[in-house]
C-alpha atoms as a PDB file:
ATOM      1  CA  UNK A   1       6.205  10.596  13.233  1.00  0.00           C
ATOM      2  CA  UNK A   2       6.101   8.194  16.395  1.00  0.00           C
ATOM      3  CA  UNK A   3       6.227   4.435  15.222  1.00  0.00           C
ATOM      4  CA  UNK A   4       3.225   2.364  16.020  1.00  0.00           C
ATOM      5  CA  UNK A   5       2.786  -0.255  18.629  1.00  0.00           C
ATOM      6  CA  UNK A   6       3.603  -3.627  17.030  1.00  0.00           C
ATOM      7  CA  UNK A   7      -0.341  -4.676  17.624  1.00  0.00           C
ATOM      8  CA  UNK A   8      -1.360  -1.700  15.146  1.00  0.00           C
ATOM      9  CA  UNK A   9       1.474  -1.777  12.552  1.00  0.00           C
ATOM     10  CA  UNK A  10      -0.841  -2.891   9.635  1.00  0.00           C
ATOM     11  CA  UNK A  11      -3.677  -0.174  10.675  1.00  0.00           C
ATOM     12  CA  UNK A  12      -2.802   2.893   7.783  1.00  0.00           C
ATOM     13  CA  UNK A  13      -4.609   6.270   6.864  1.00  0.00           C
ATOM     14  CA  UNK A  14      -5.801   7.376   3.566  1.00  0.00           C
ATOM     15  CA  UNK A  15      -4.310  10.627   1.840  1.00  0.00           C
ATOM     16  CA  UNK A  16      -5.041  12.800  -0.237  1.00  0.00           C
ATOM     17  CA  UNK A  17      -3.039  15.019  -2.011  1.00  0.00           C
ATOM     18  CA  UNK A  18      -3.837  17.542  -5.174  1.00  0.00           C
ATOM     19  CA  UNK A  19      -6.738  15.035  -5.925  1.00  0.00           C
ATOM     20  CA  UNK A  20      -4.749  11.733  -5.470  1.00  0.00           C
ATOM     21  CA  UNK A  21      -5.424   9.567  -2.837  1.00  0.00           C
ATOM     22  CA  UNK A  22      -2.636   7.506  -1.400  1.00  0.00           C
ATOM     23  CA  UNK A  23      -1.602   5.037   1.575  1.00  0.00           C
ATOM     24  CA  UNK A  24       1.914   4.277   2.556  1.00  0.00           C
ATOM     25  CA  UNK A  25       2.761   0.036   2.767  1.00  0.00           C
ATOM     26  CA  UNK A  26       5.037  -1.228   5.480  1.00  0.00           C
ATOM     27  CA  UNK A  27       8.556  -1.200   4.748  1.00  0.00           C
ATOM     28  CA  UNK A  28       8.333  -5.182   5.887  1.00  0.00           C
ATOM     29  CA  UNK A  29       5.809  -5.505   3.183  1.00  0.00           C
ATOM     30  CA  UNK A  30       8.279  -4.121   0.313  1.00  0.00           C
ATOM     31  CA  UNK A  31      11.162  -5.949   1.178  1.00  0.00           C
ATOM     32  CA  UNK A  32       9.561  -8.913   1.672  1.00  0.00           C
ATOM     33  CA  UNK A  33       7.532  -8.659  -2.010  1.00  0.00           C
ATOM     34  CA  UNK A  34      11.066  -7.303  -4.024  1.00  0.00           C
ATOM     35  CA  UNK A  35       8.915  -4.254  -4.827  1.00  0.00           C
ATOM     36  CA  UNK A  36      11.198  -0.472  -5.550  1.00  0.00           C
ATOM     37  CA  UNK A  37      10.442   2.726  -5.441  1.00  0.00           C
ATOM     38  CA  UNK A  38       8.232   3.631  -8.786  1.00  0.00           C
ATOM     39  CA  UNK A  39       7.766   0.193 -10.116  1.00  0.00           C
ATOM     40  CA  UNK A  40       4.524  -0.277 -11.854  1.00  0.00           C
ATOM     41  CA  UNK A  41       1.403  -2.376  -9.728  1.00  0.00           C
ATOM     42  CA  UNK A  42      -1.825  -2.966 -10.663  1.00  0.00           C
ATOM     43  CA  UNK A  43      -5.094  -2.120  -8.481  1.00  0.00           C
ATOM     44  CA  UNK A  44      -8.398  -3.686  -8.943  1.00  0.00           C
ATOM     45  CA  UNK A  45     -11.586  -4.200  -6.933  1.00  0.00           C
ATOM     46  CA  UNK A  46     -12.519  -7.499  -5.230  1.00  0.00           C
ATOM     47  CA  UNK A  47     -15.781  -7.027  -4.153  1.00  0.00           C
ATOM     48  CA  UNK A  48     -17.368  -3.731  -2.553  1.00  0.00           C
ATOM     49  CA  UNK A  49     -14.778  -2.995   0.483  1.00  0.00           C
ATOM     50  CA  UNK A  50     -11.760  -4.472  -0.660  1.00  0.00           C
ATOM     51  CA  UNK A  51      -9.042  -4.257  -3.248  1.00  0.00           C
ATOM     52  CA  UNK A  52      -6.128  -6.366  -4.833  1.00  0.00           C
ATOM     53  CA  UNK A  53      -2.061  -4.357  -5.529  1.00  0.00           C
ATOM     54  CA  UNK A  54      -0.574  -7.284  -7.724  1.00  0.00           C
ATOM     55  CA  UNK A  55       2.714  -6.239  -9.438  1.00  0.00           C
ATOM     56  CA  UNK A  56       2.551  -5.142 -12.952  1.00  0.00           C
ATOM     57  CA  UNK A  57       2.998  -8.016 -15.911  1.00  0.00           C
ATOM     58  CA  UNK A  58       3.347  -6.965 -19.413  1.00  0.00           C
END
């Protein structure tokens, strides 16, 4: 897959796959949170067109 310009790195597409939907975060965005491979986040809503990834607390 071709990288994107720098102007449209945040700009992603939504996937679906066997009835999952999914959208891949910017390896920037990882690093720069501490976040691995599998670790647990939680989604919510915030408002009608937006939602909140937080990581995981017990």
């Amino acid at each position: 897959m071709p990288r994107r310009k720098l102007s449209n790195r945040d700009i992603r597409n939504i996937q679906k796959s066997h009835g999952t939907y999914y959208i891949s975060i910017p390896i920037e965005i990882m690093r720069d949170l501490g976040w691995k491979e599998r670790q647990k986040v939680r989604v919510r809503r915030s408002g009608k067109k937006k939602i909140i990834i937080s990581d995981w607390e017990q």
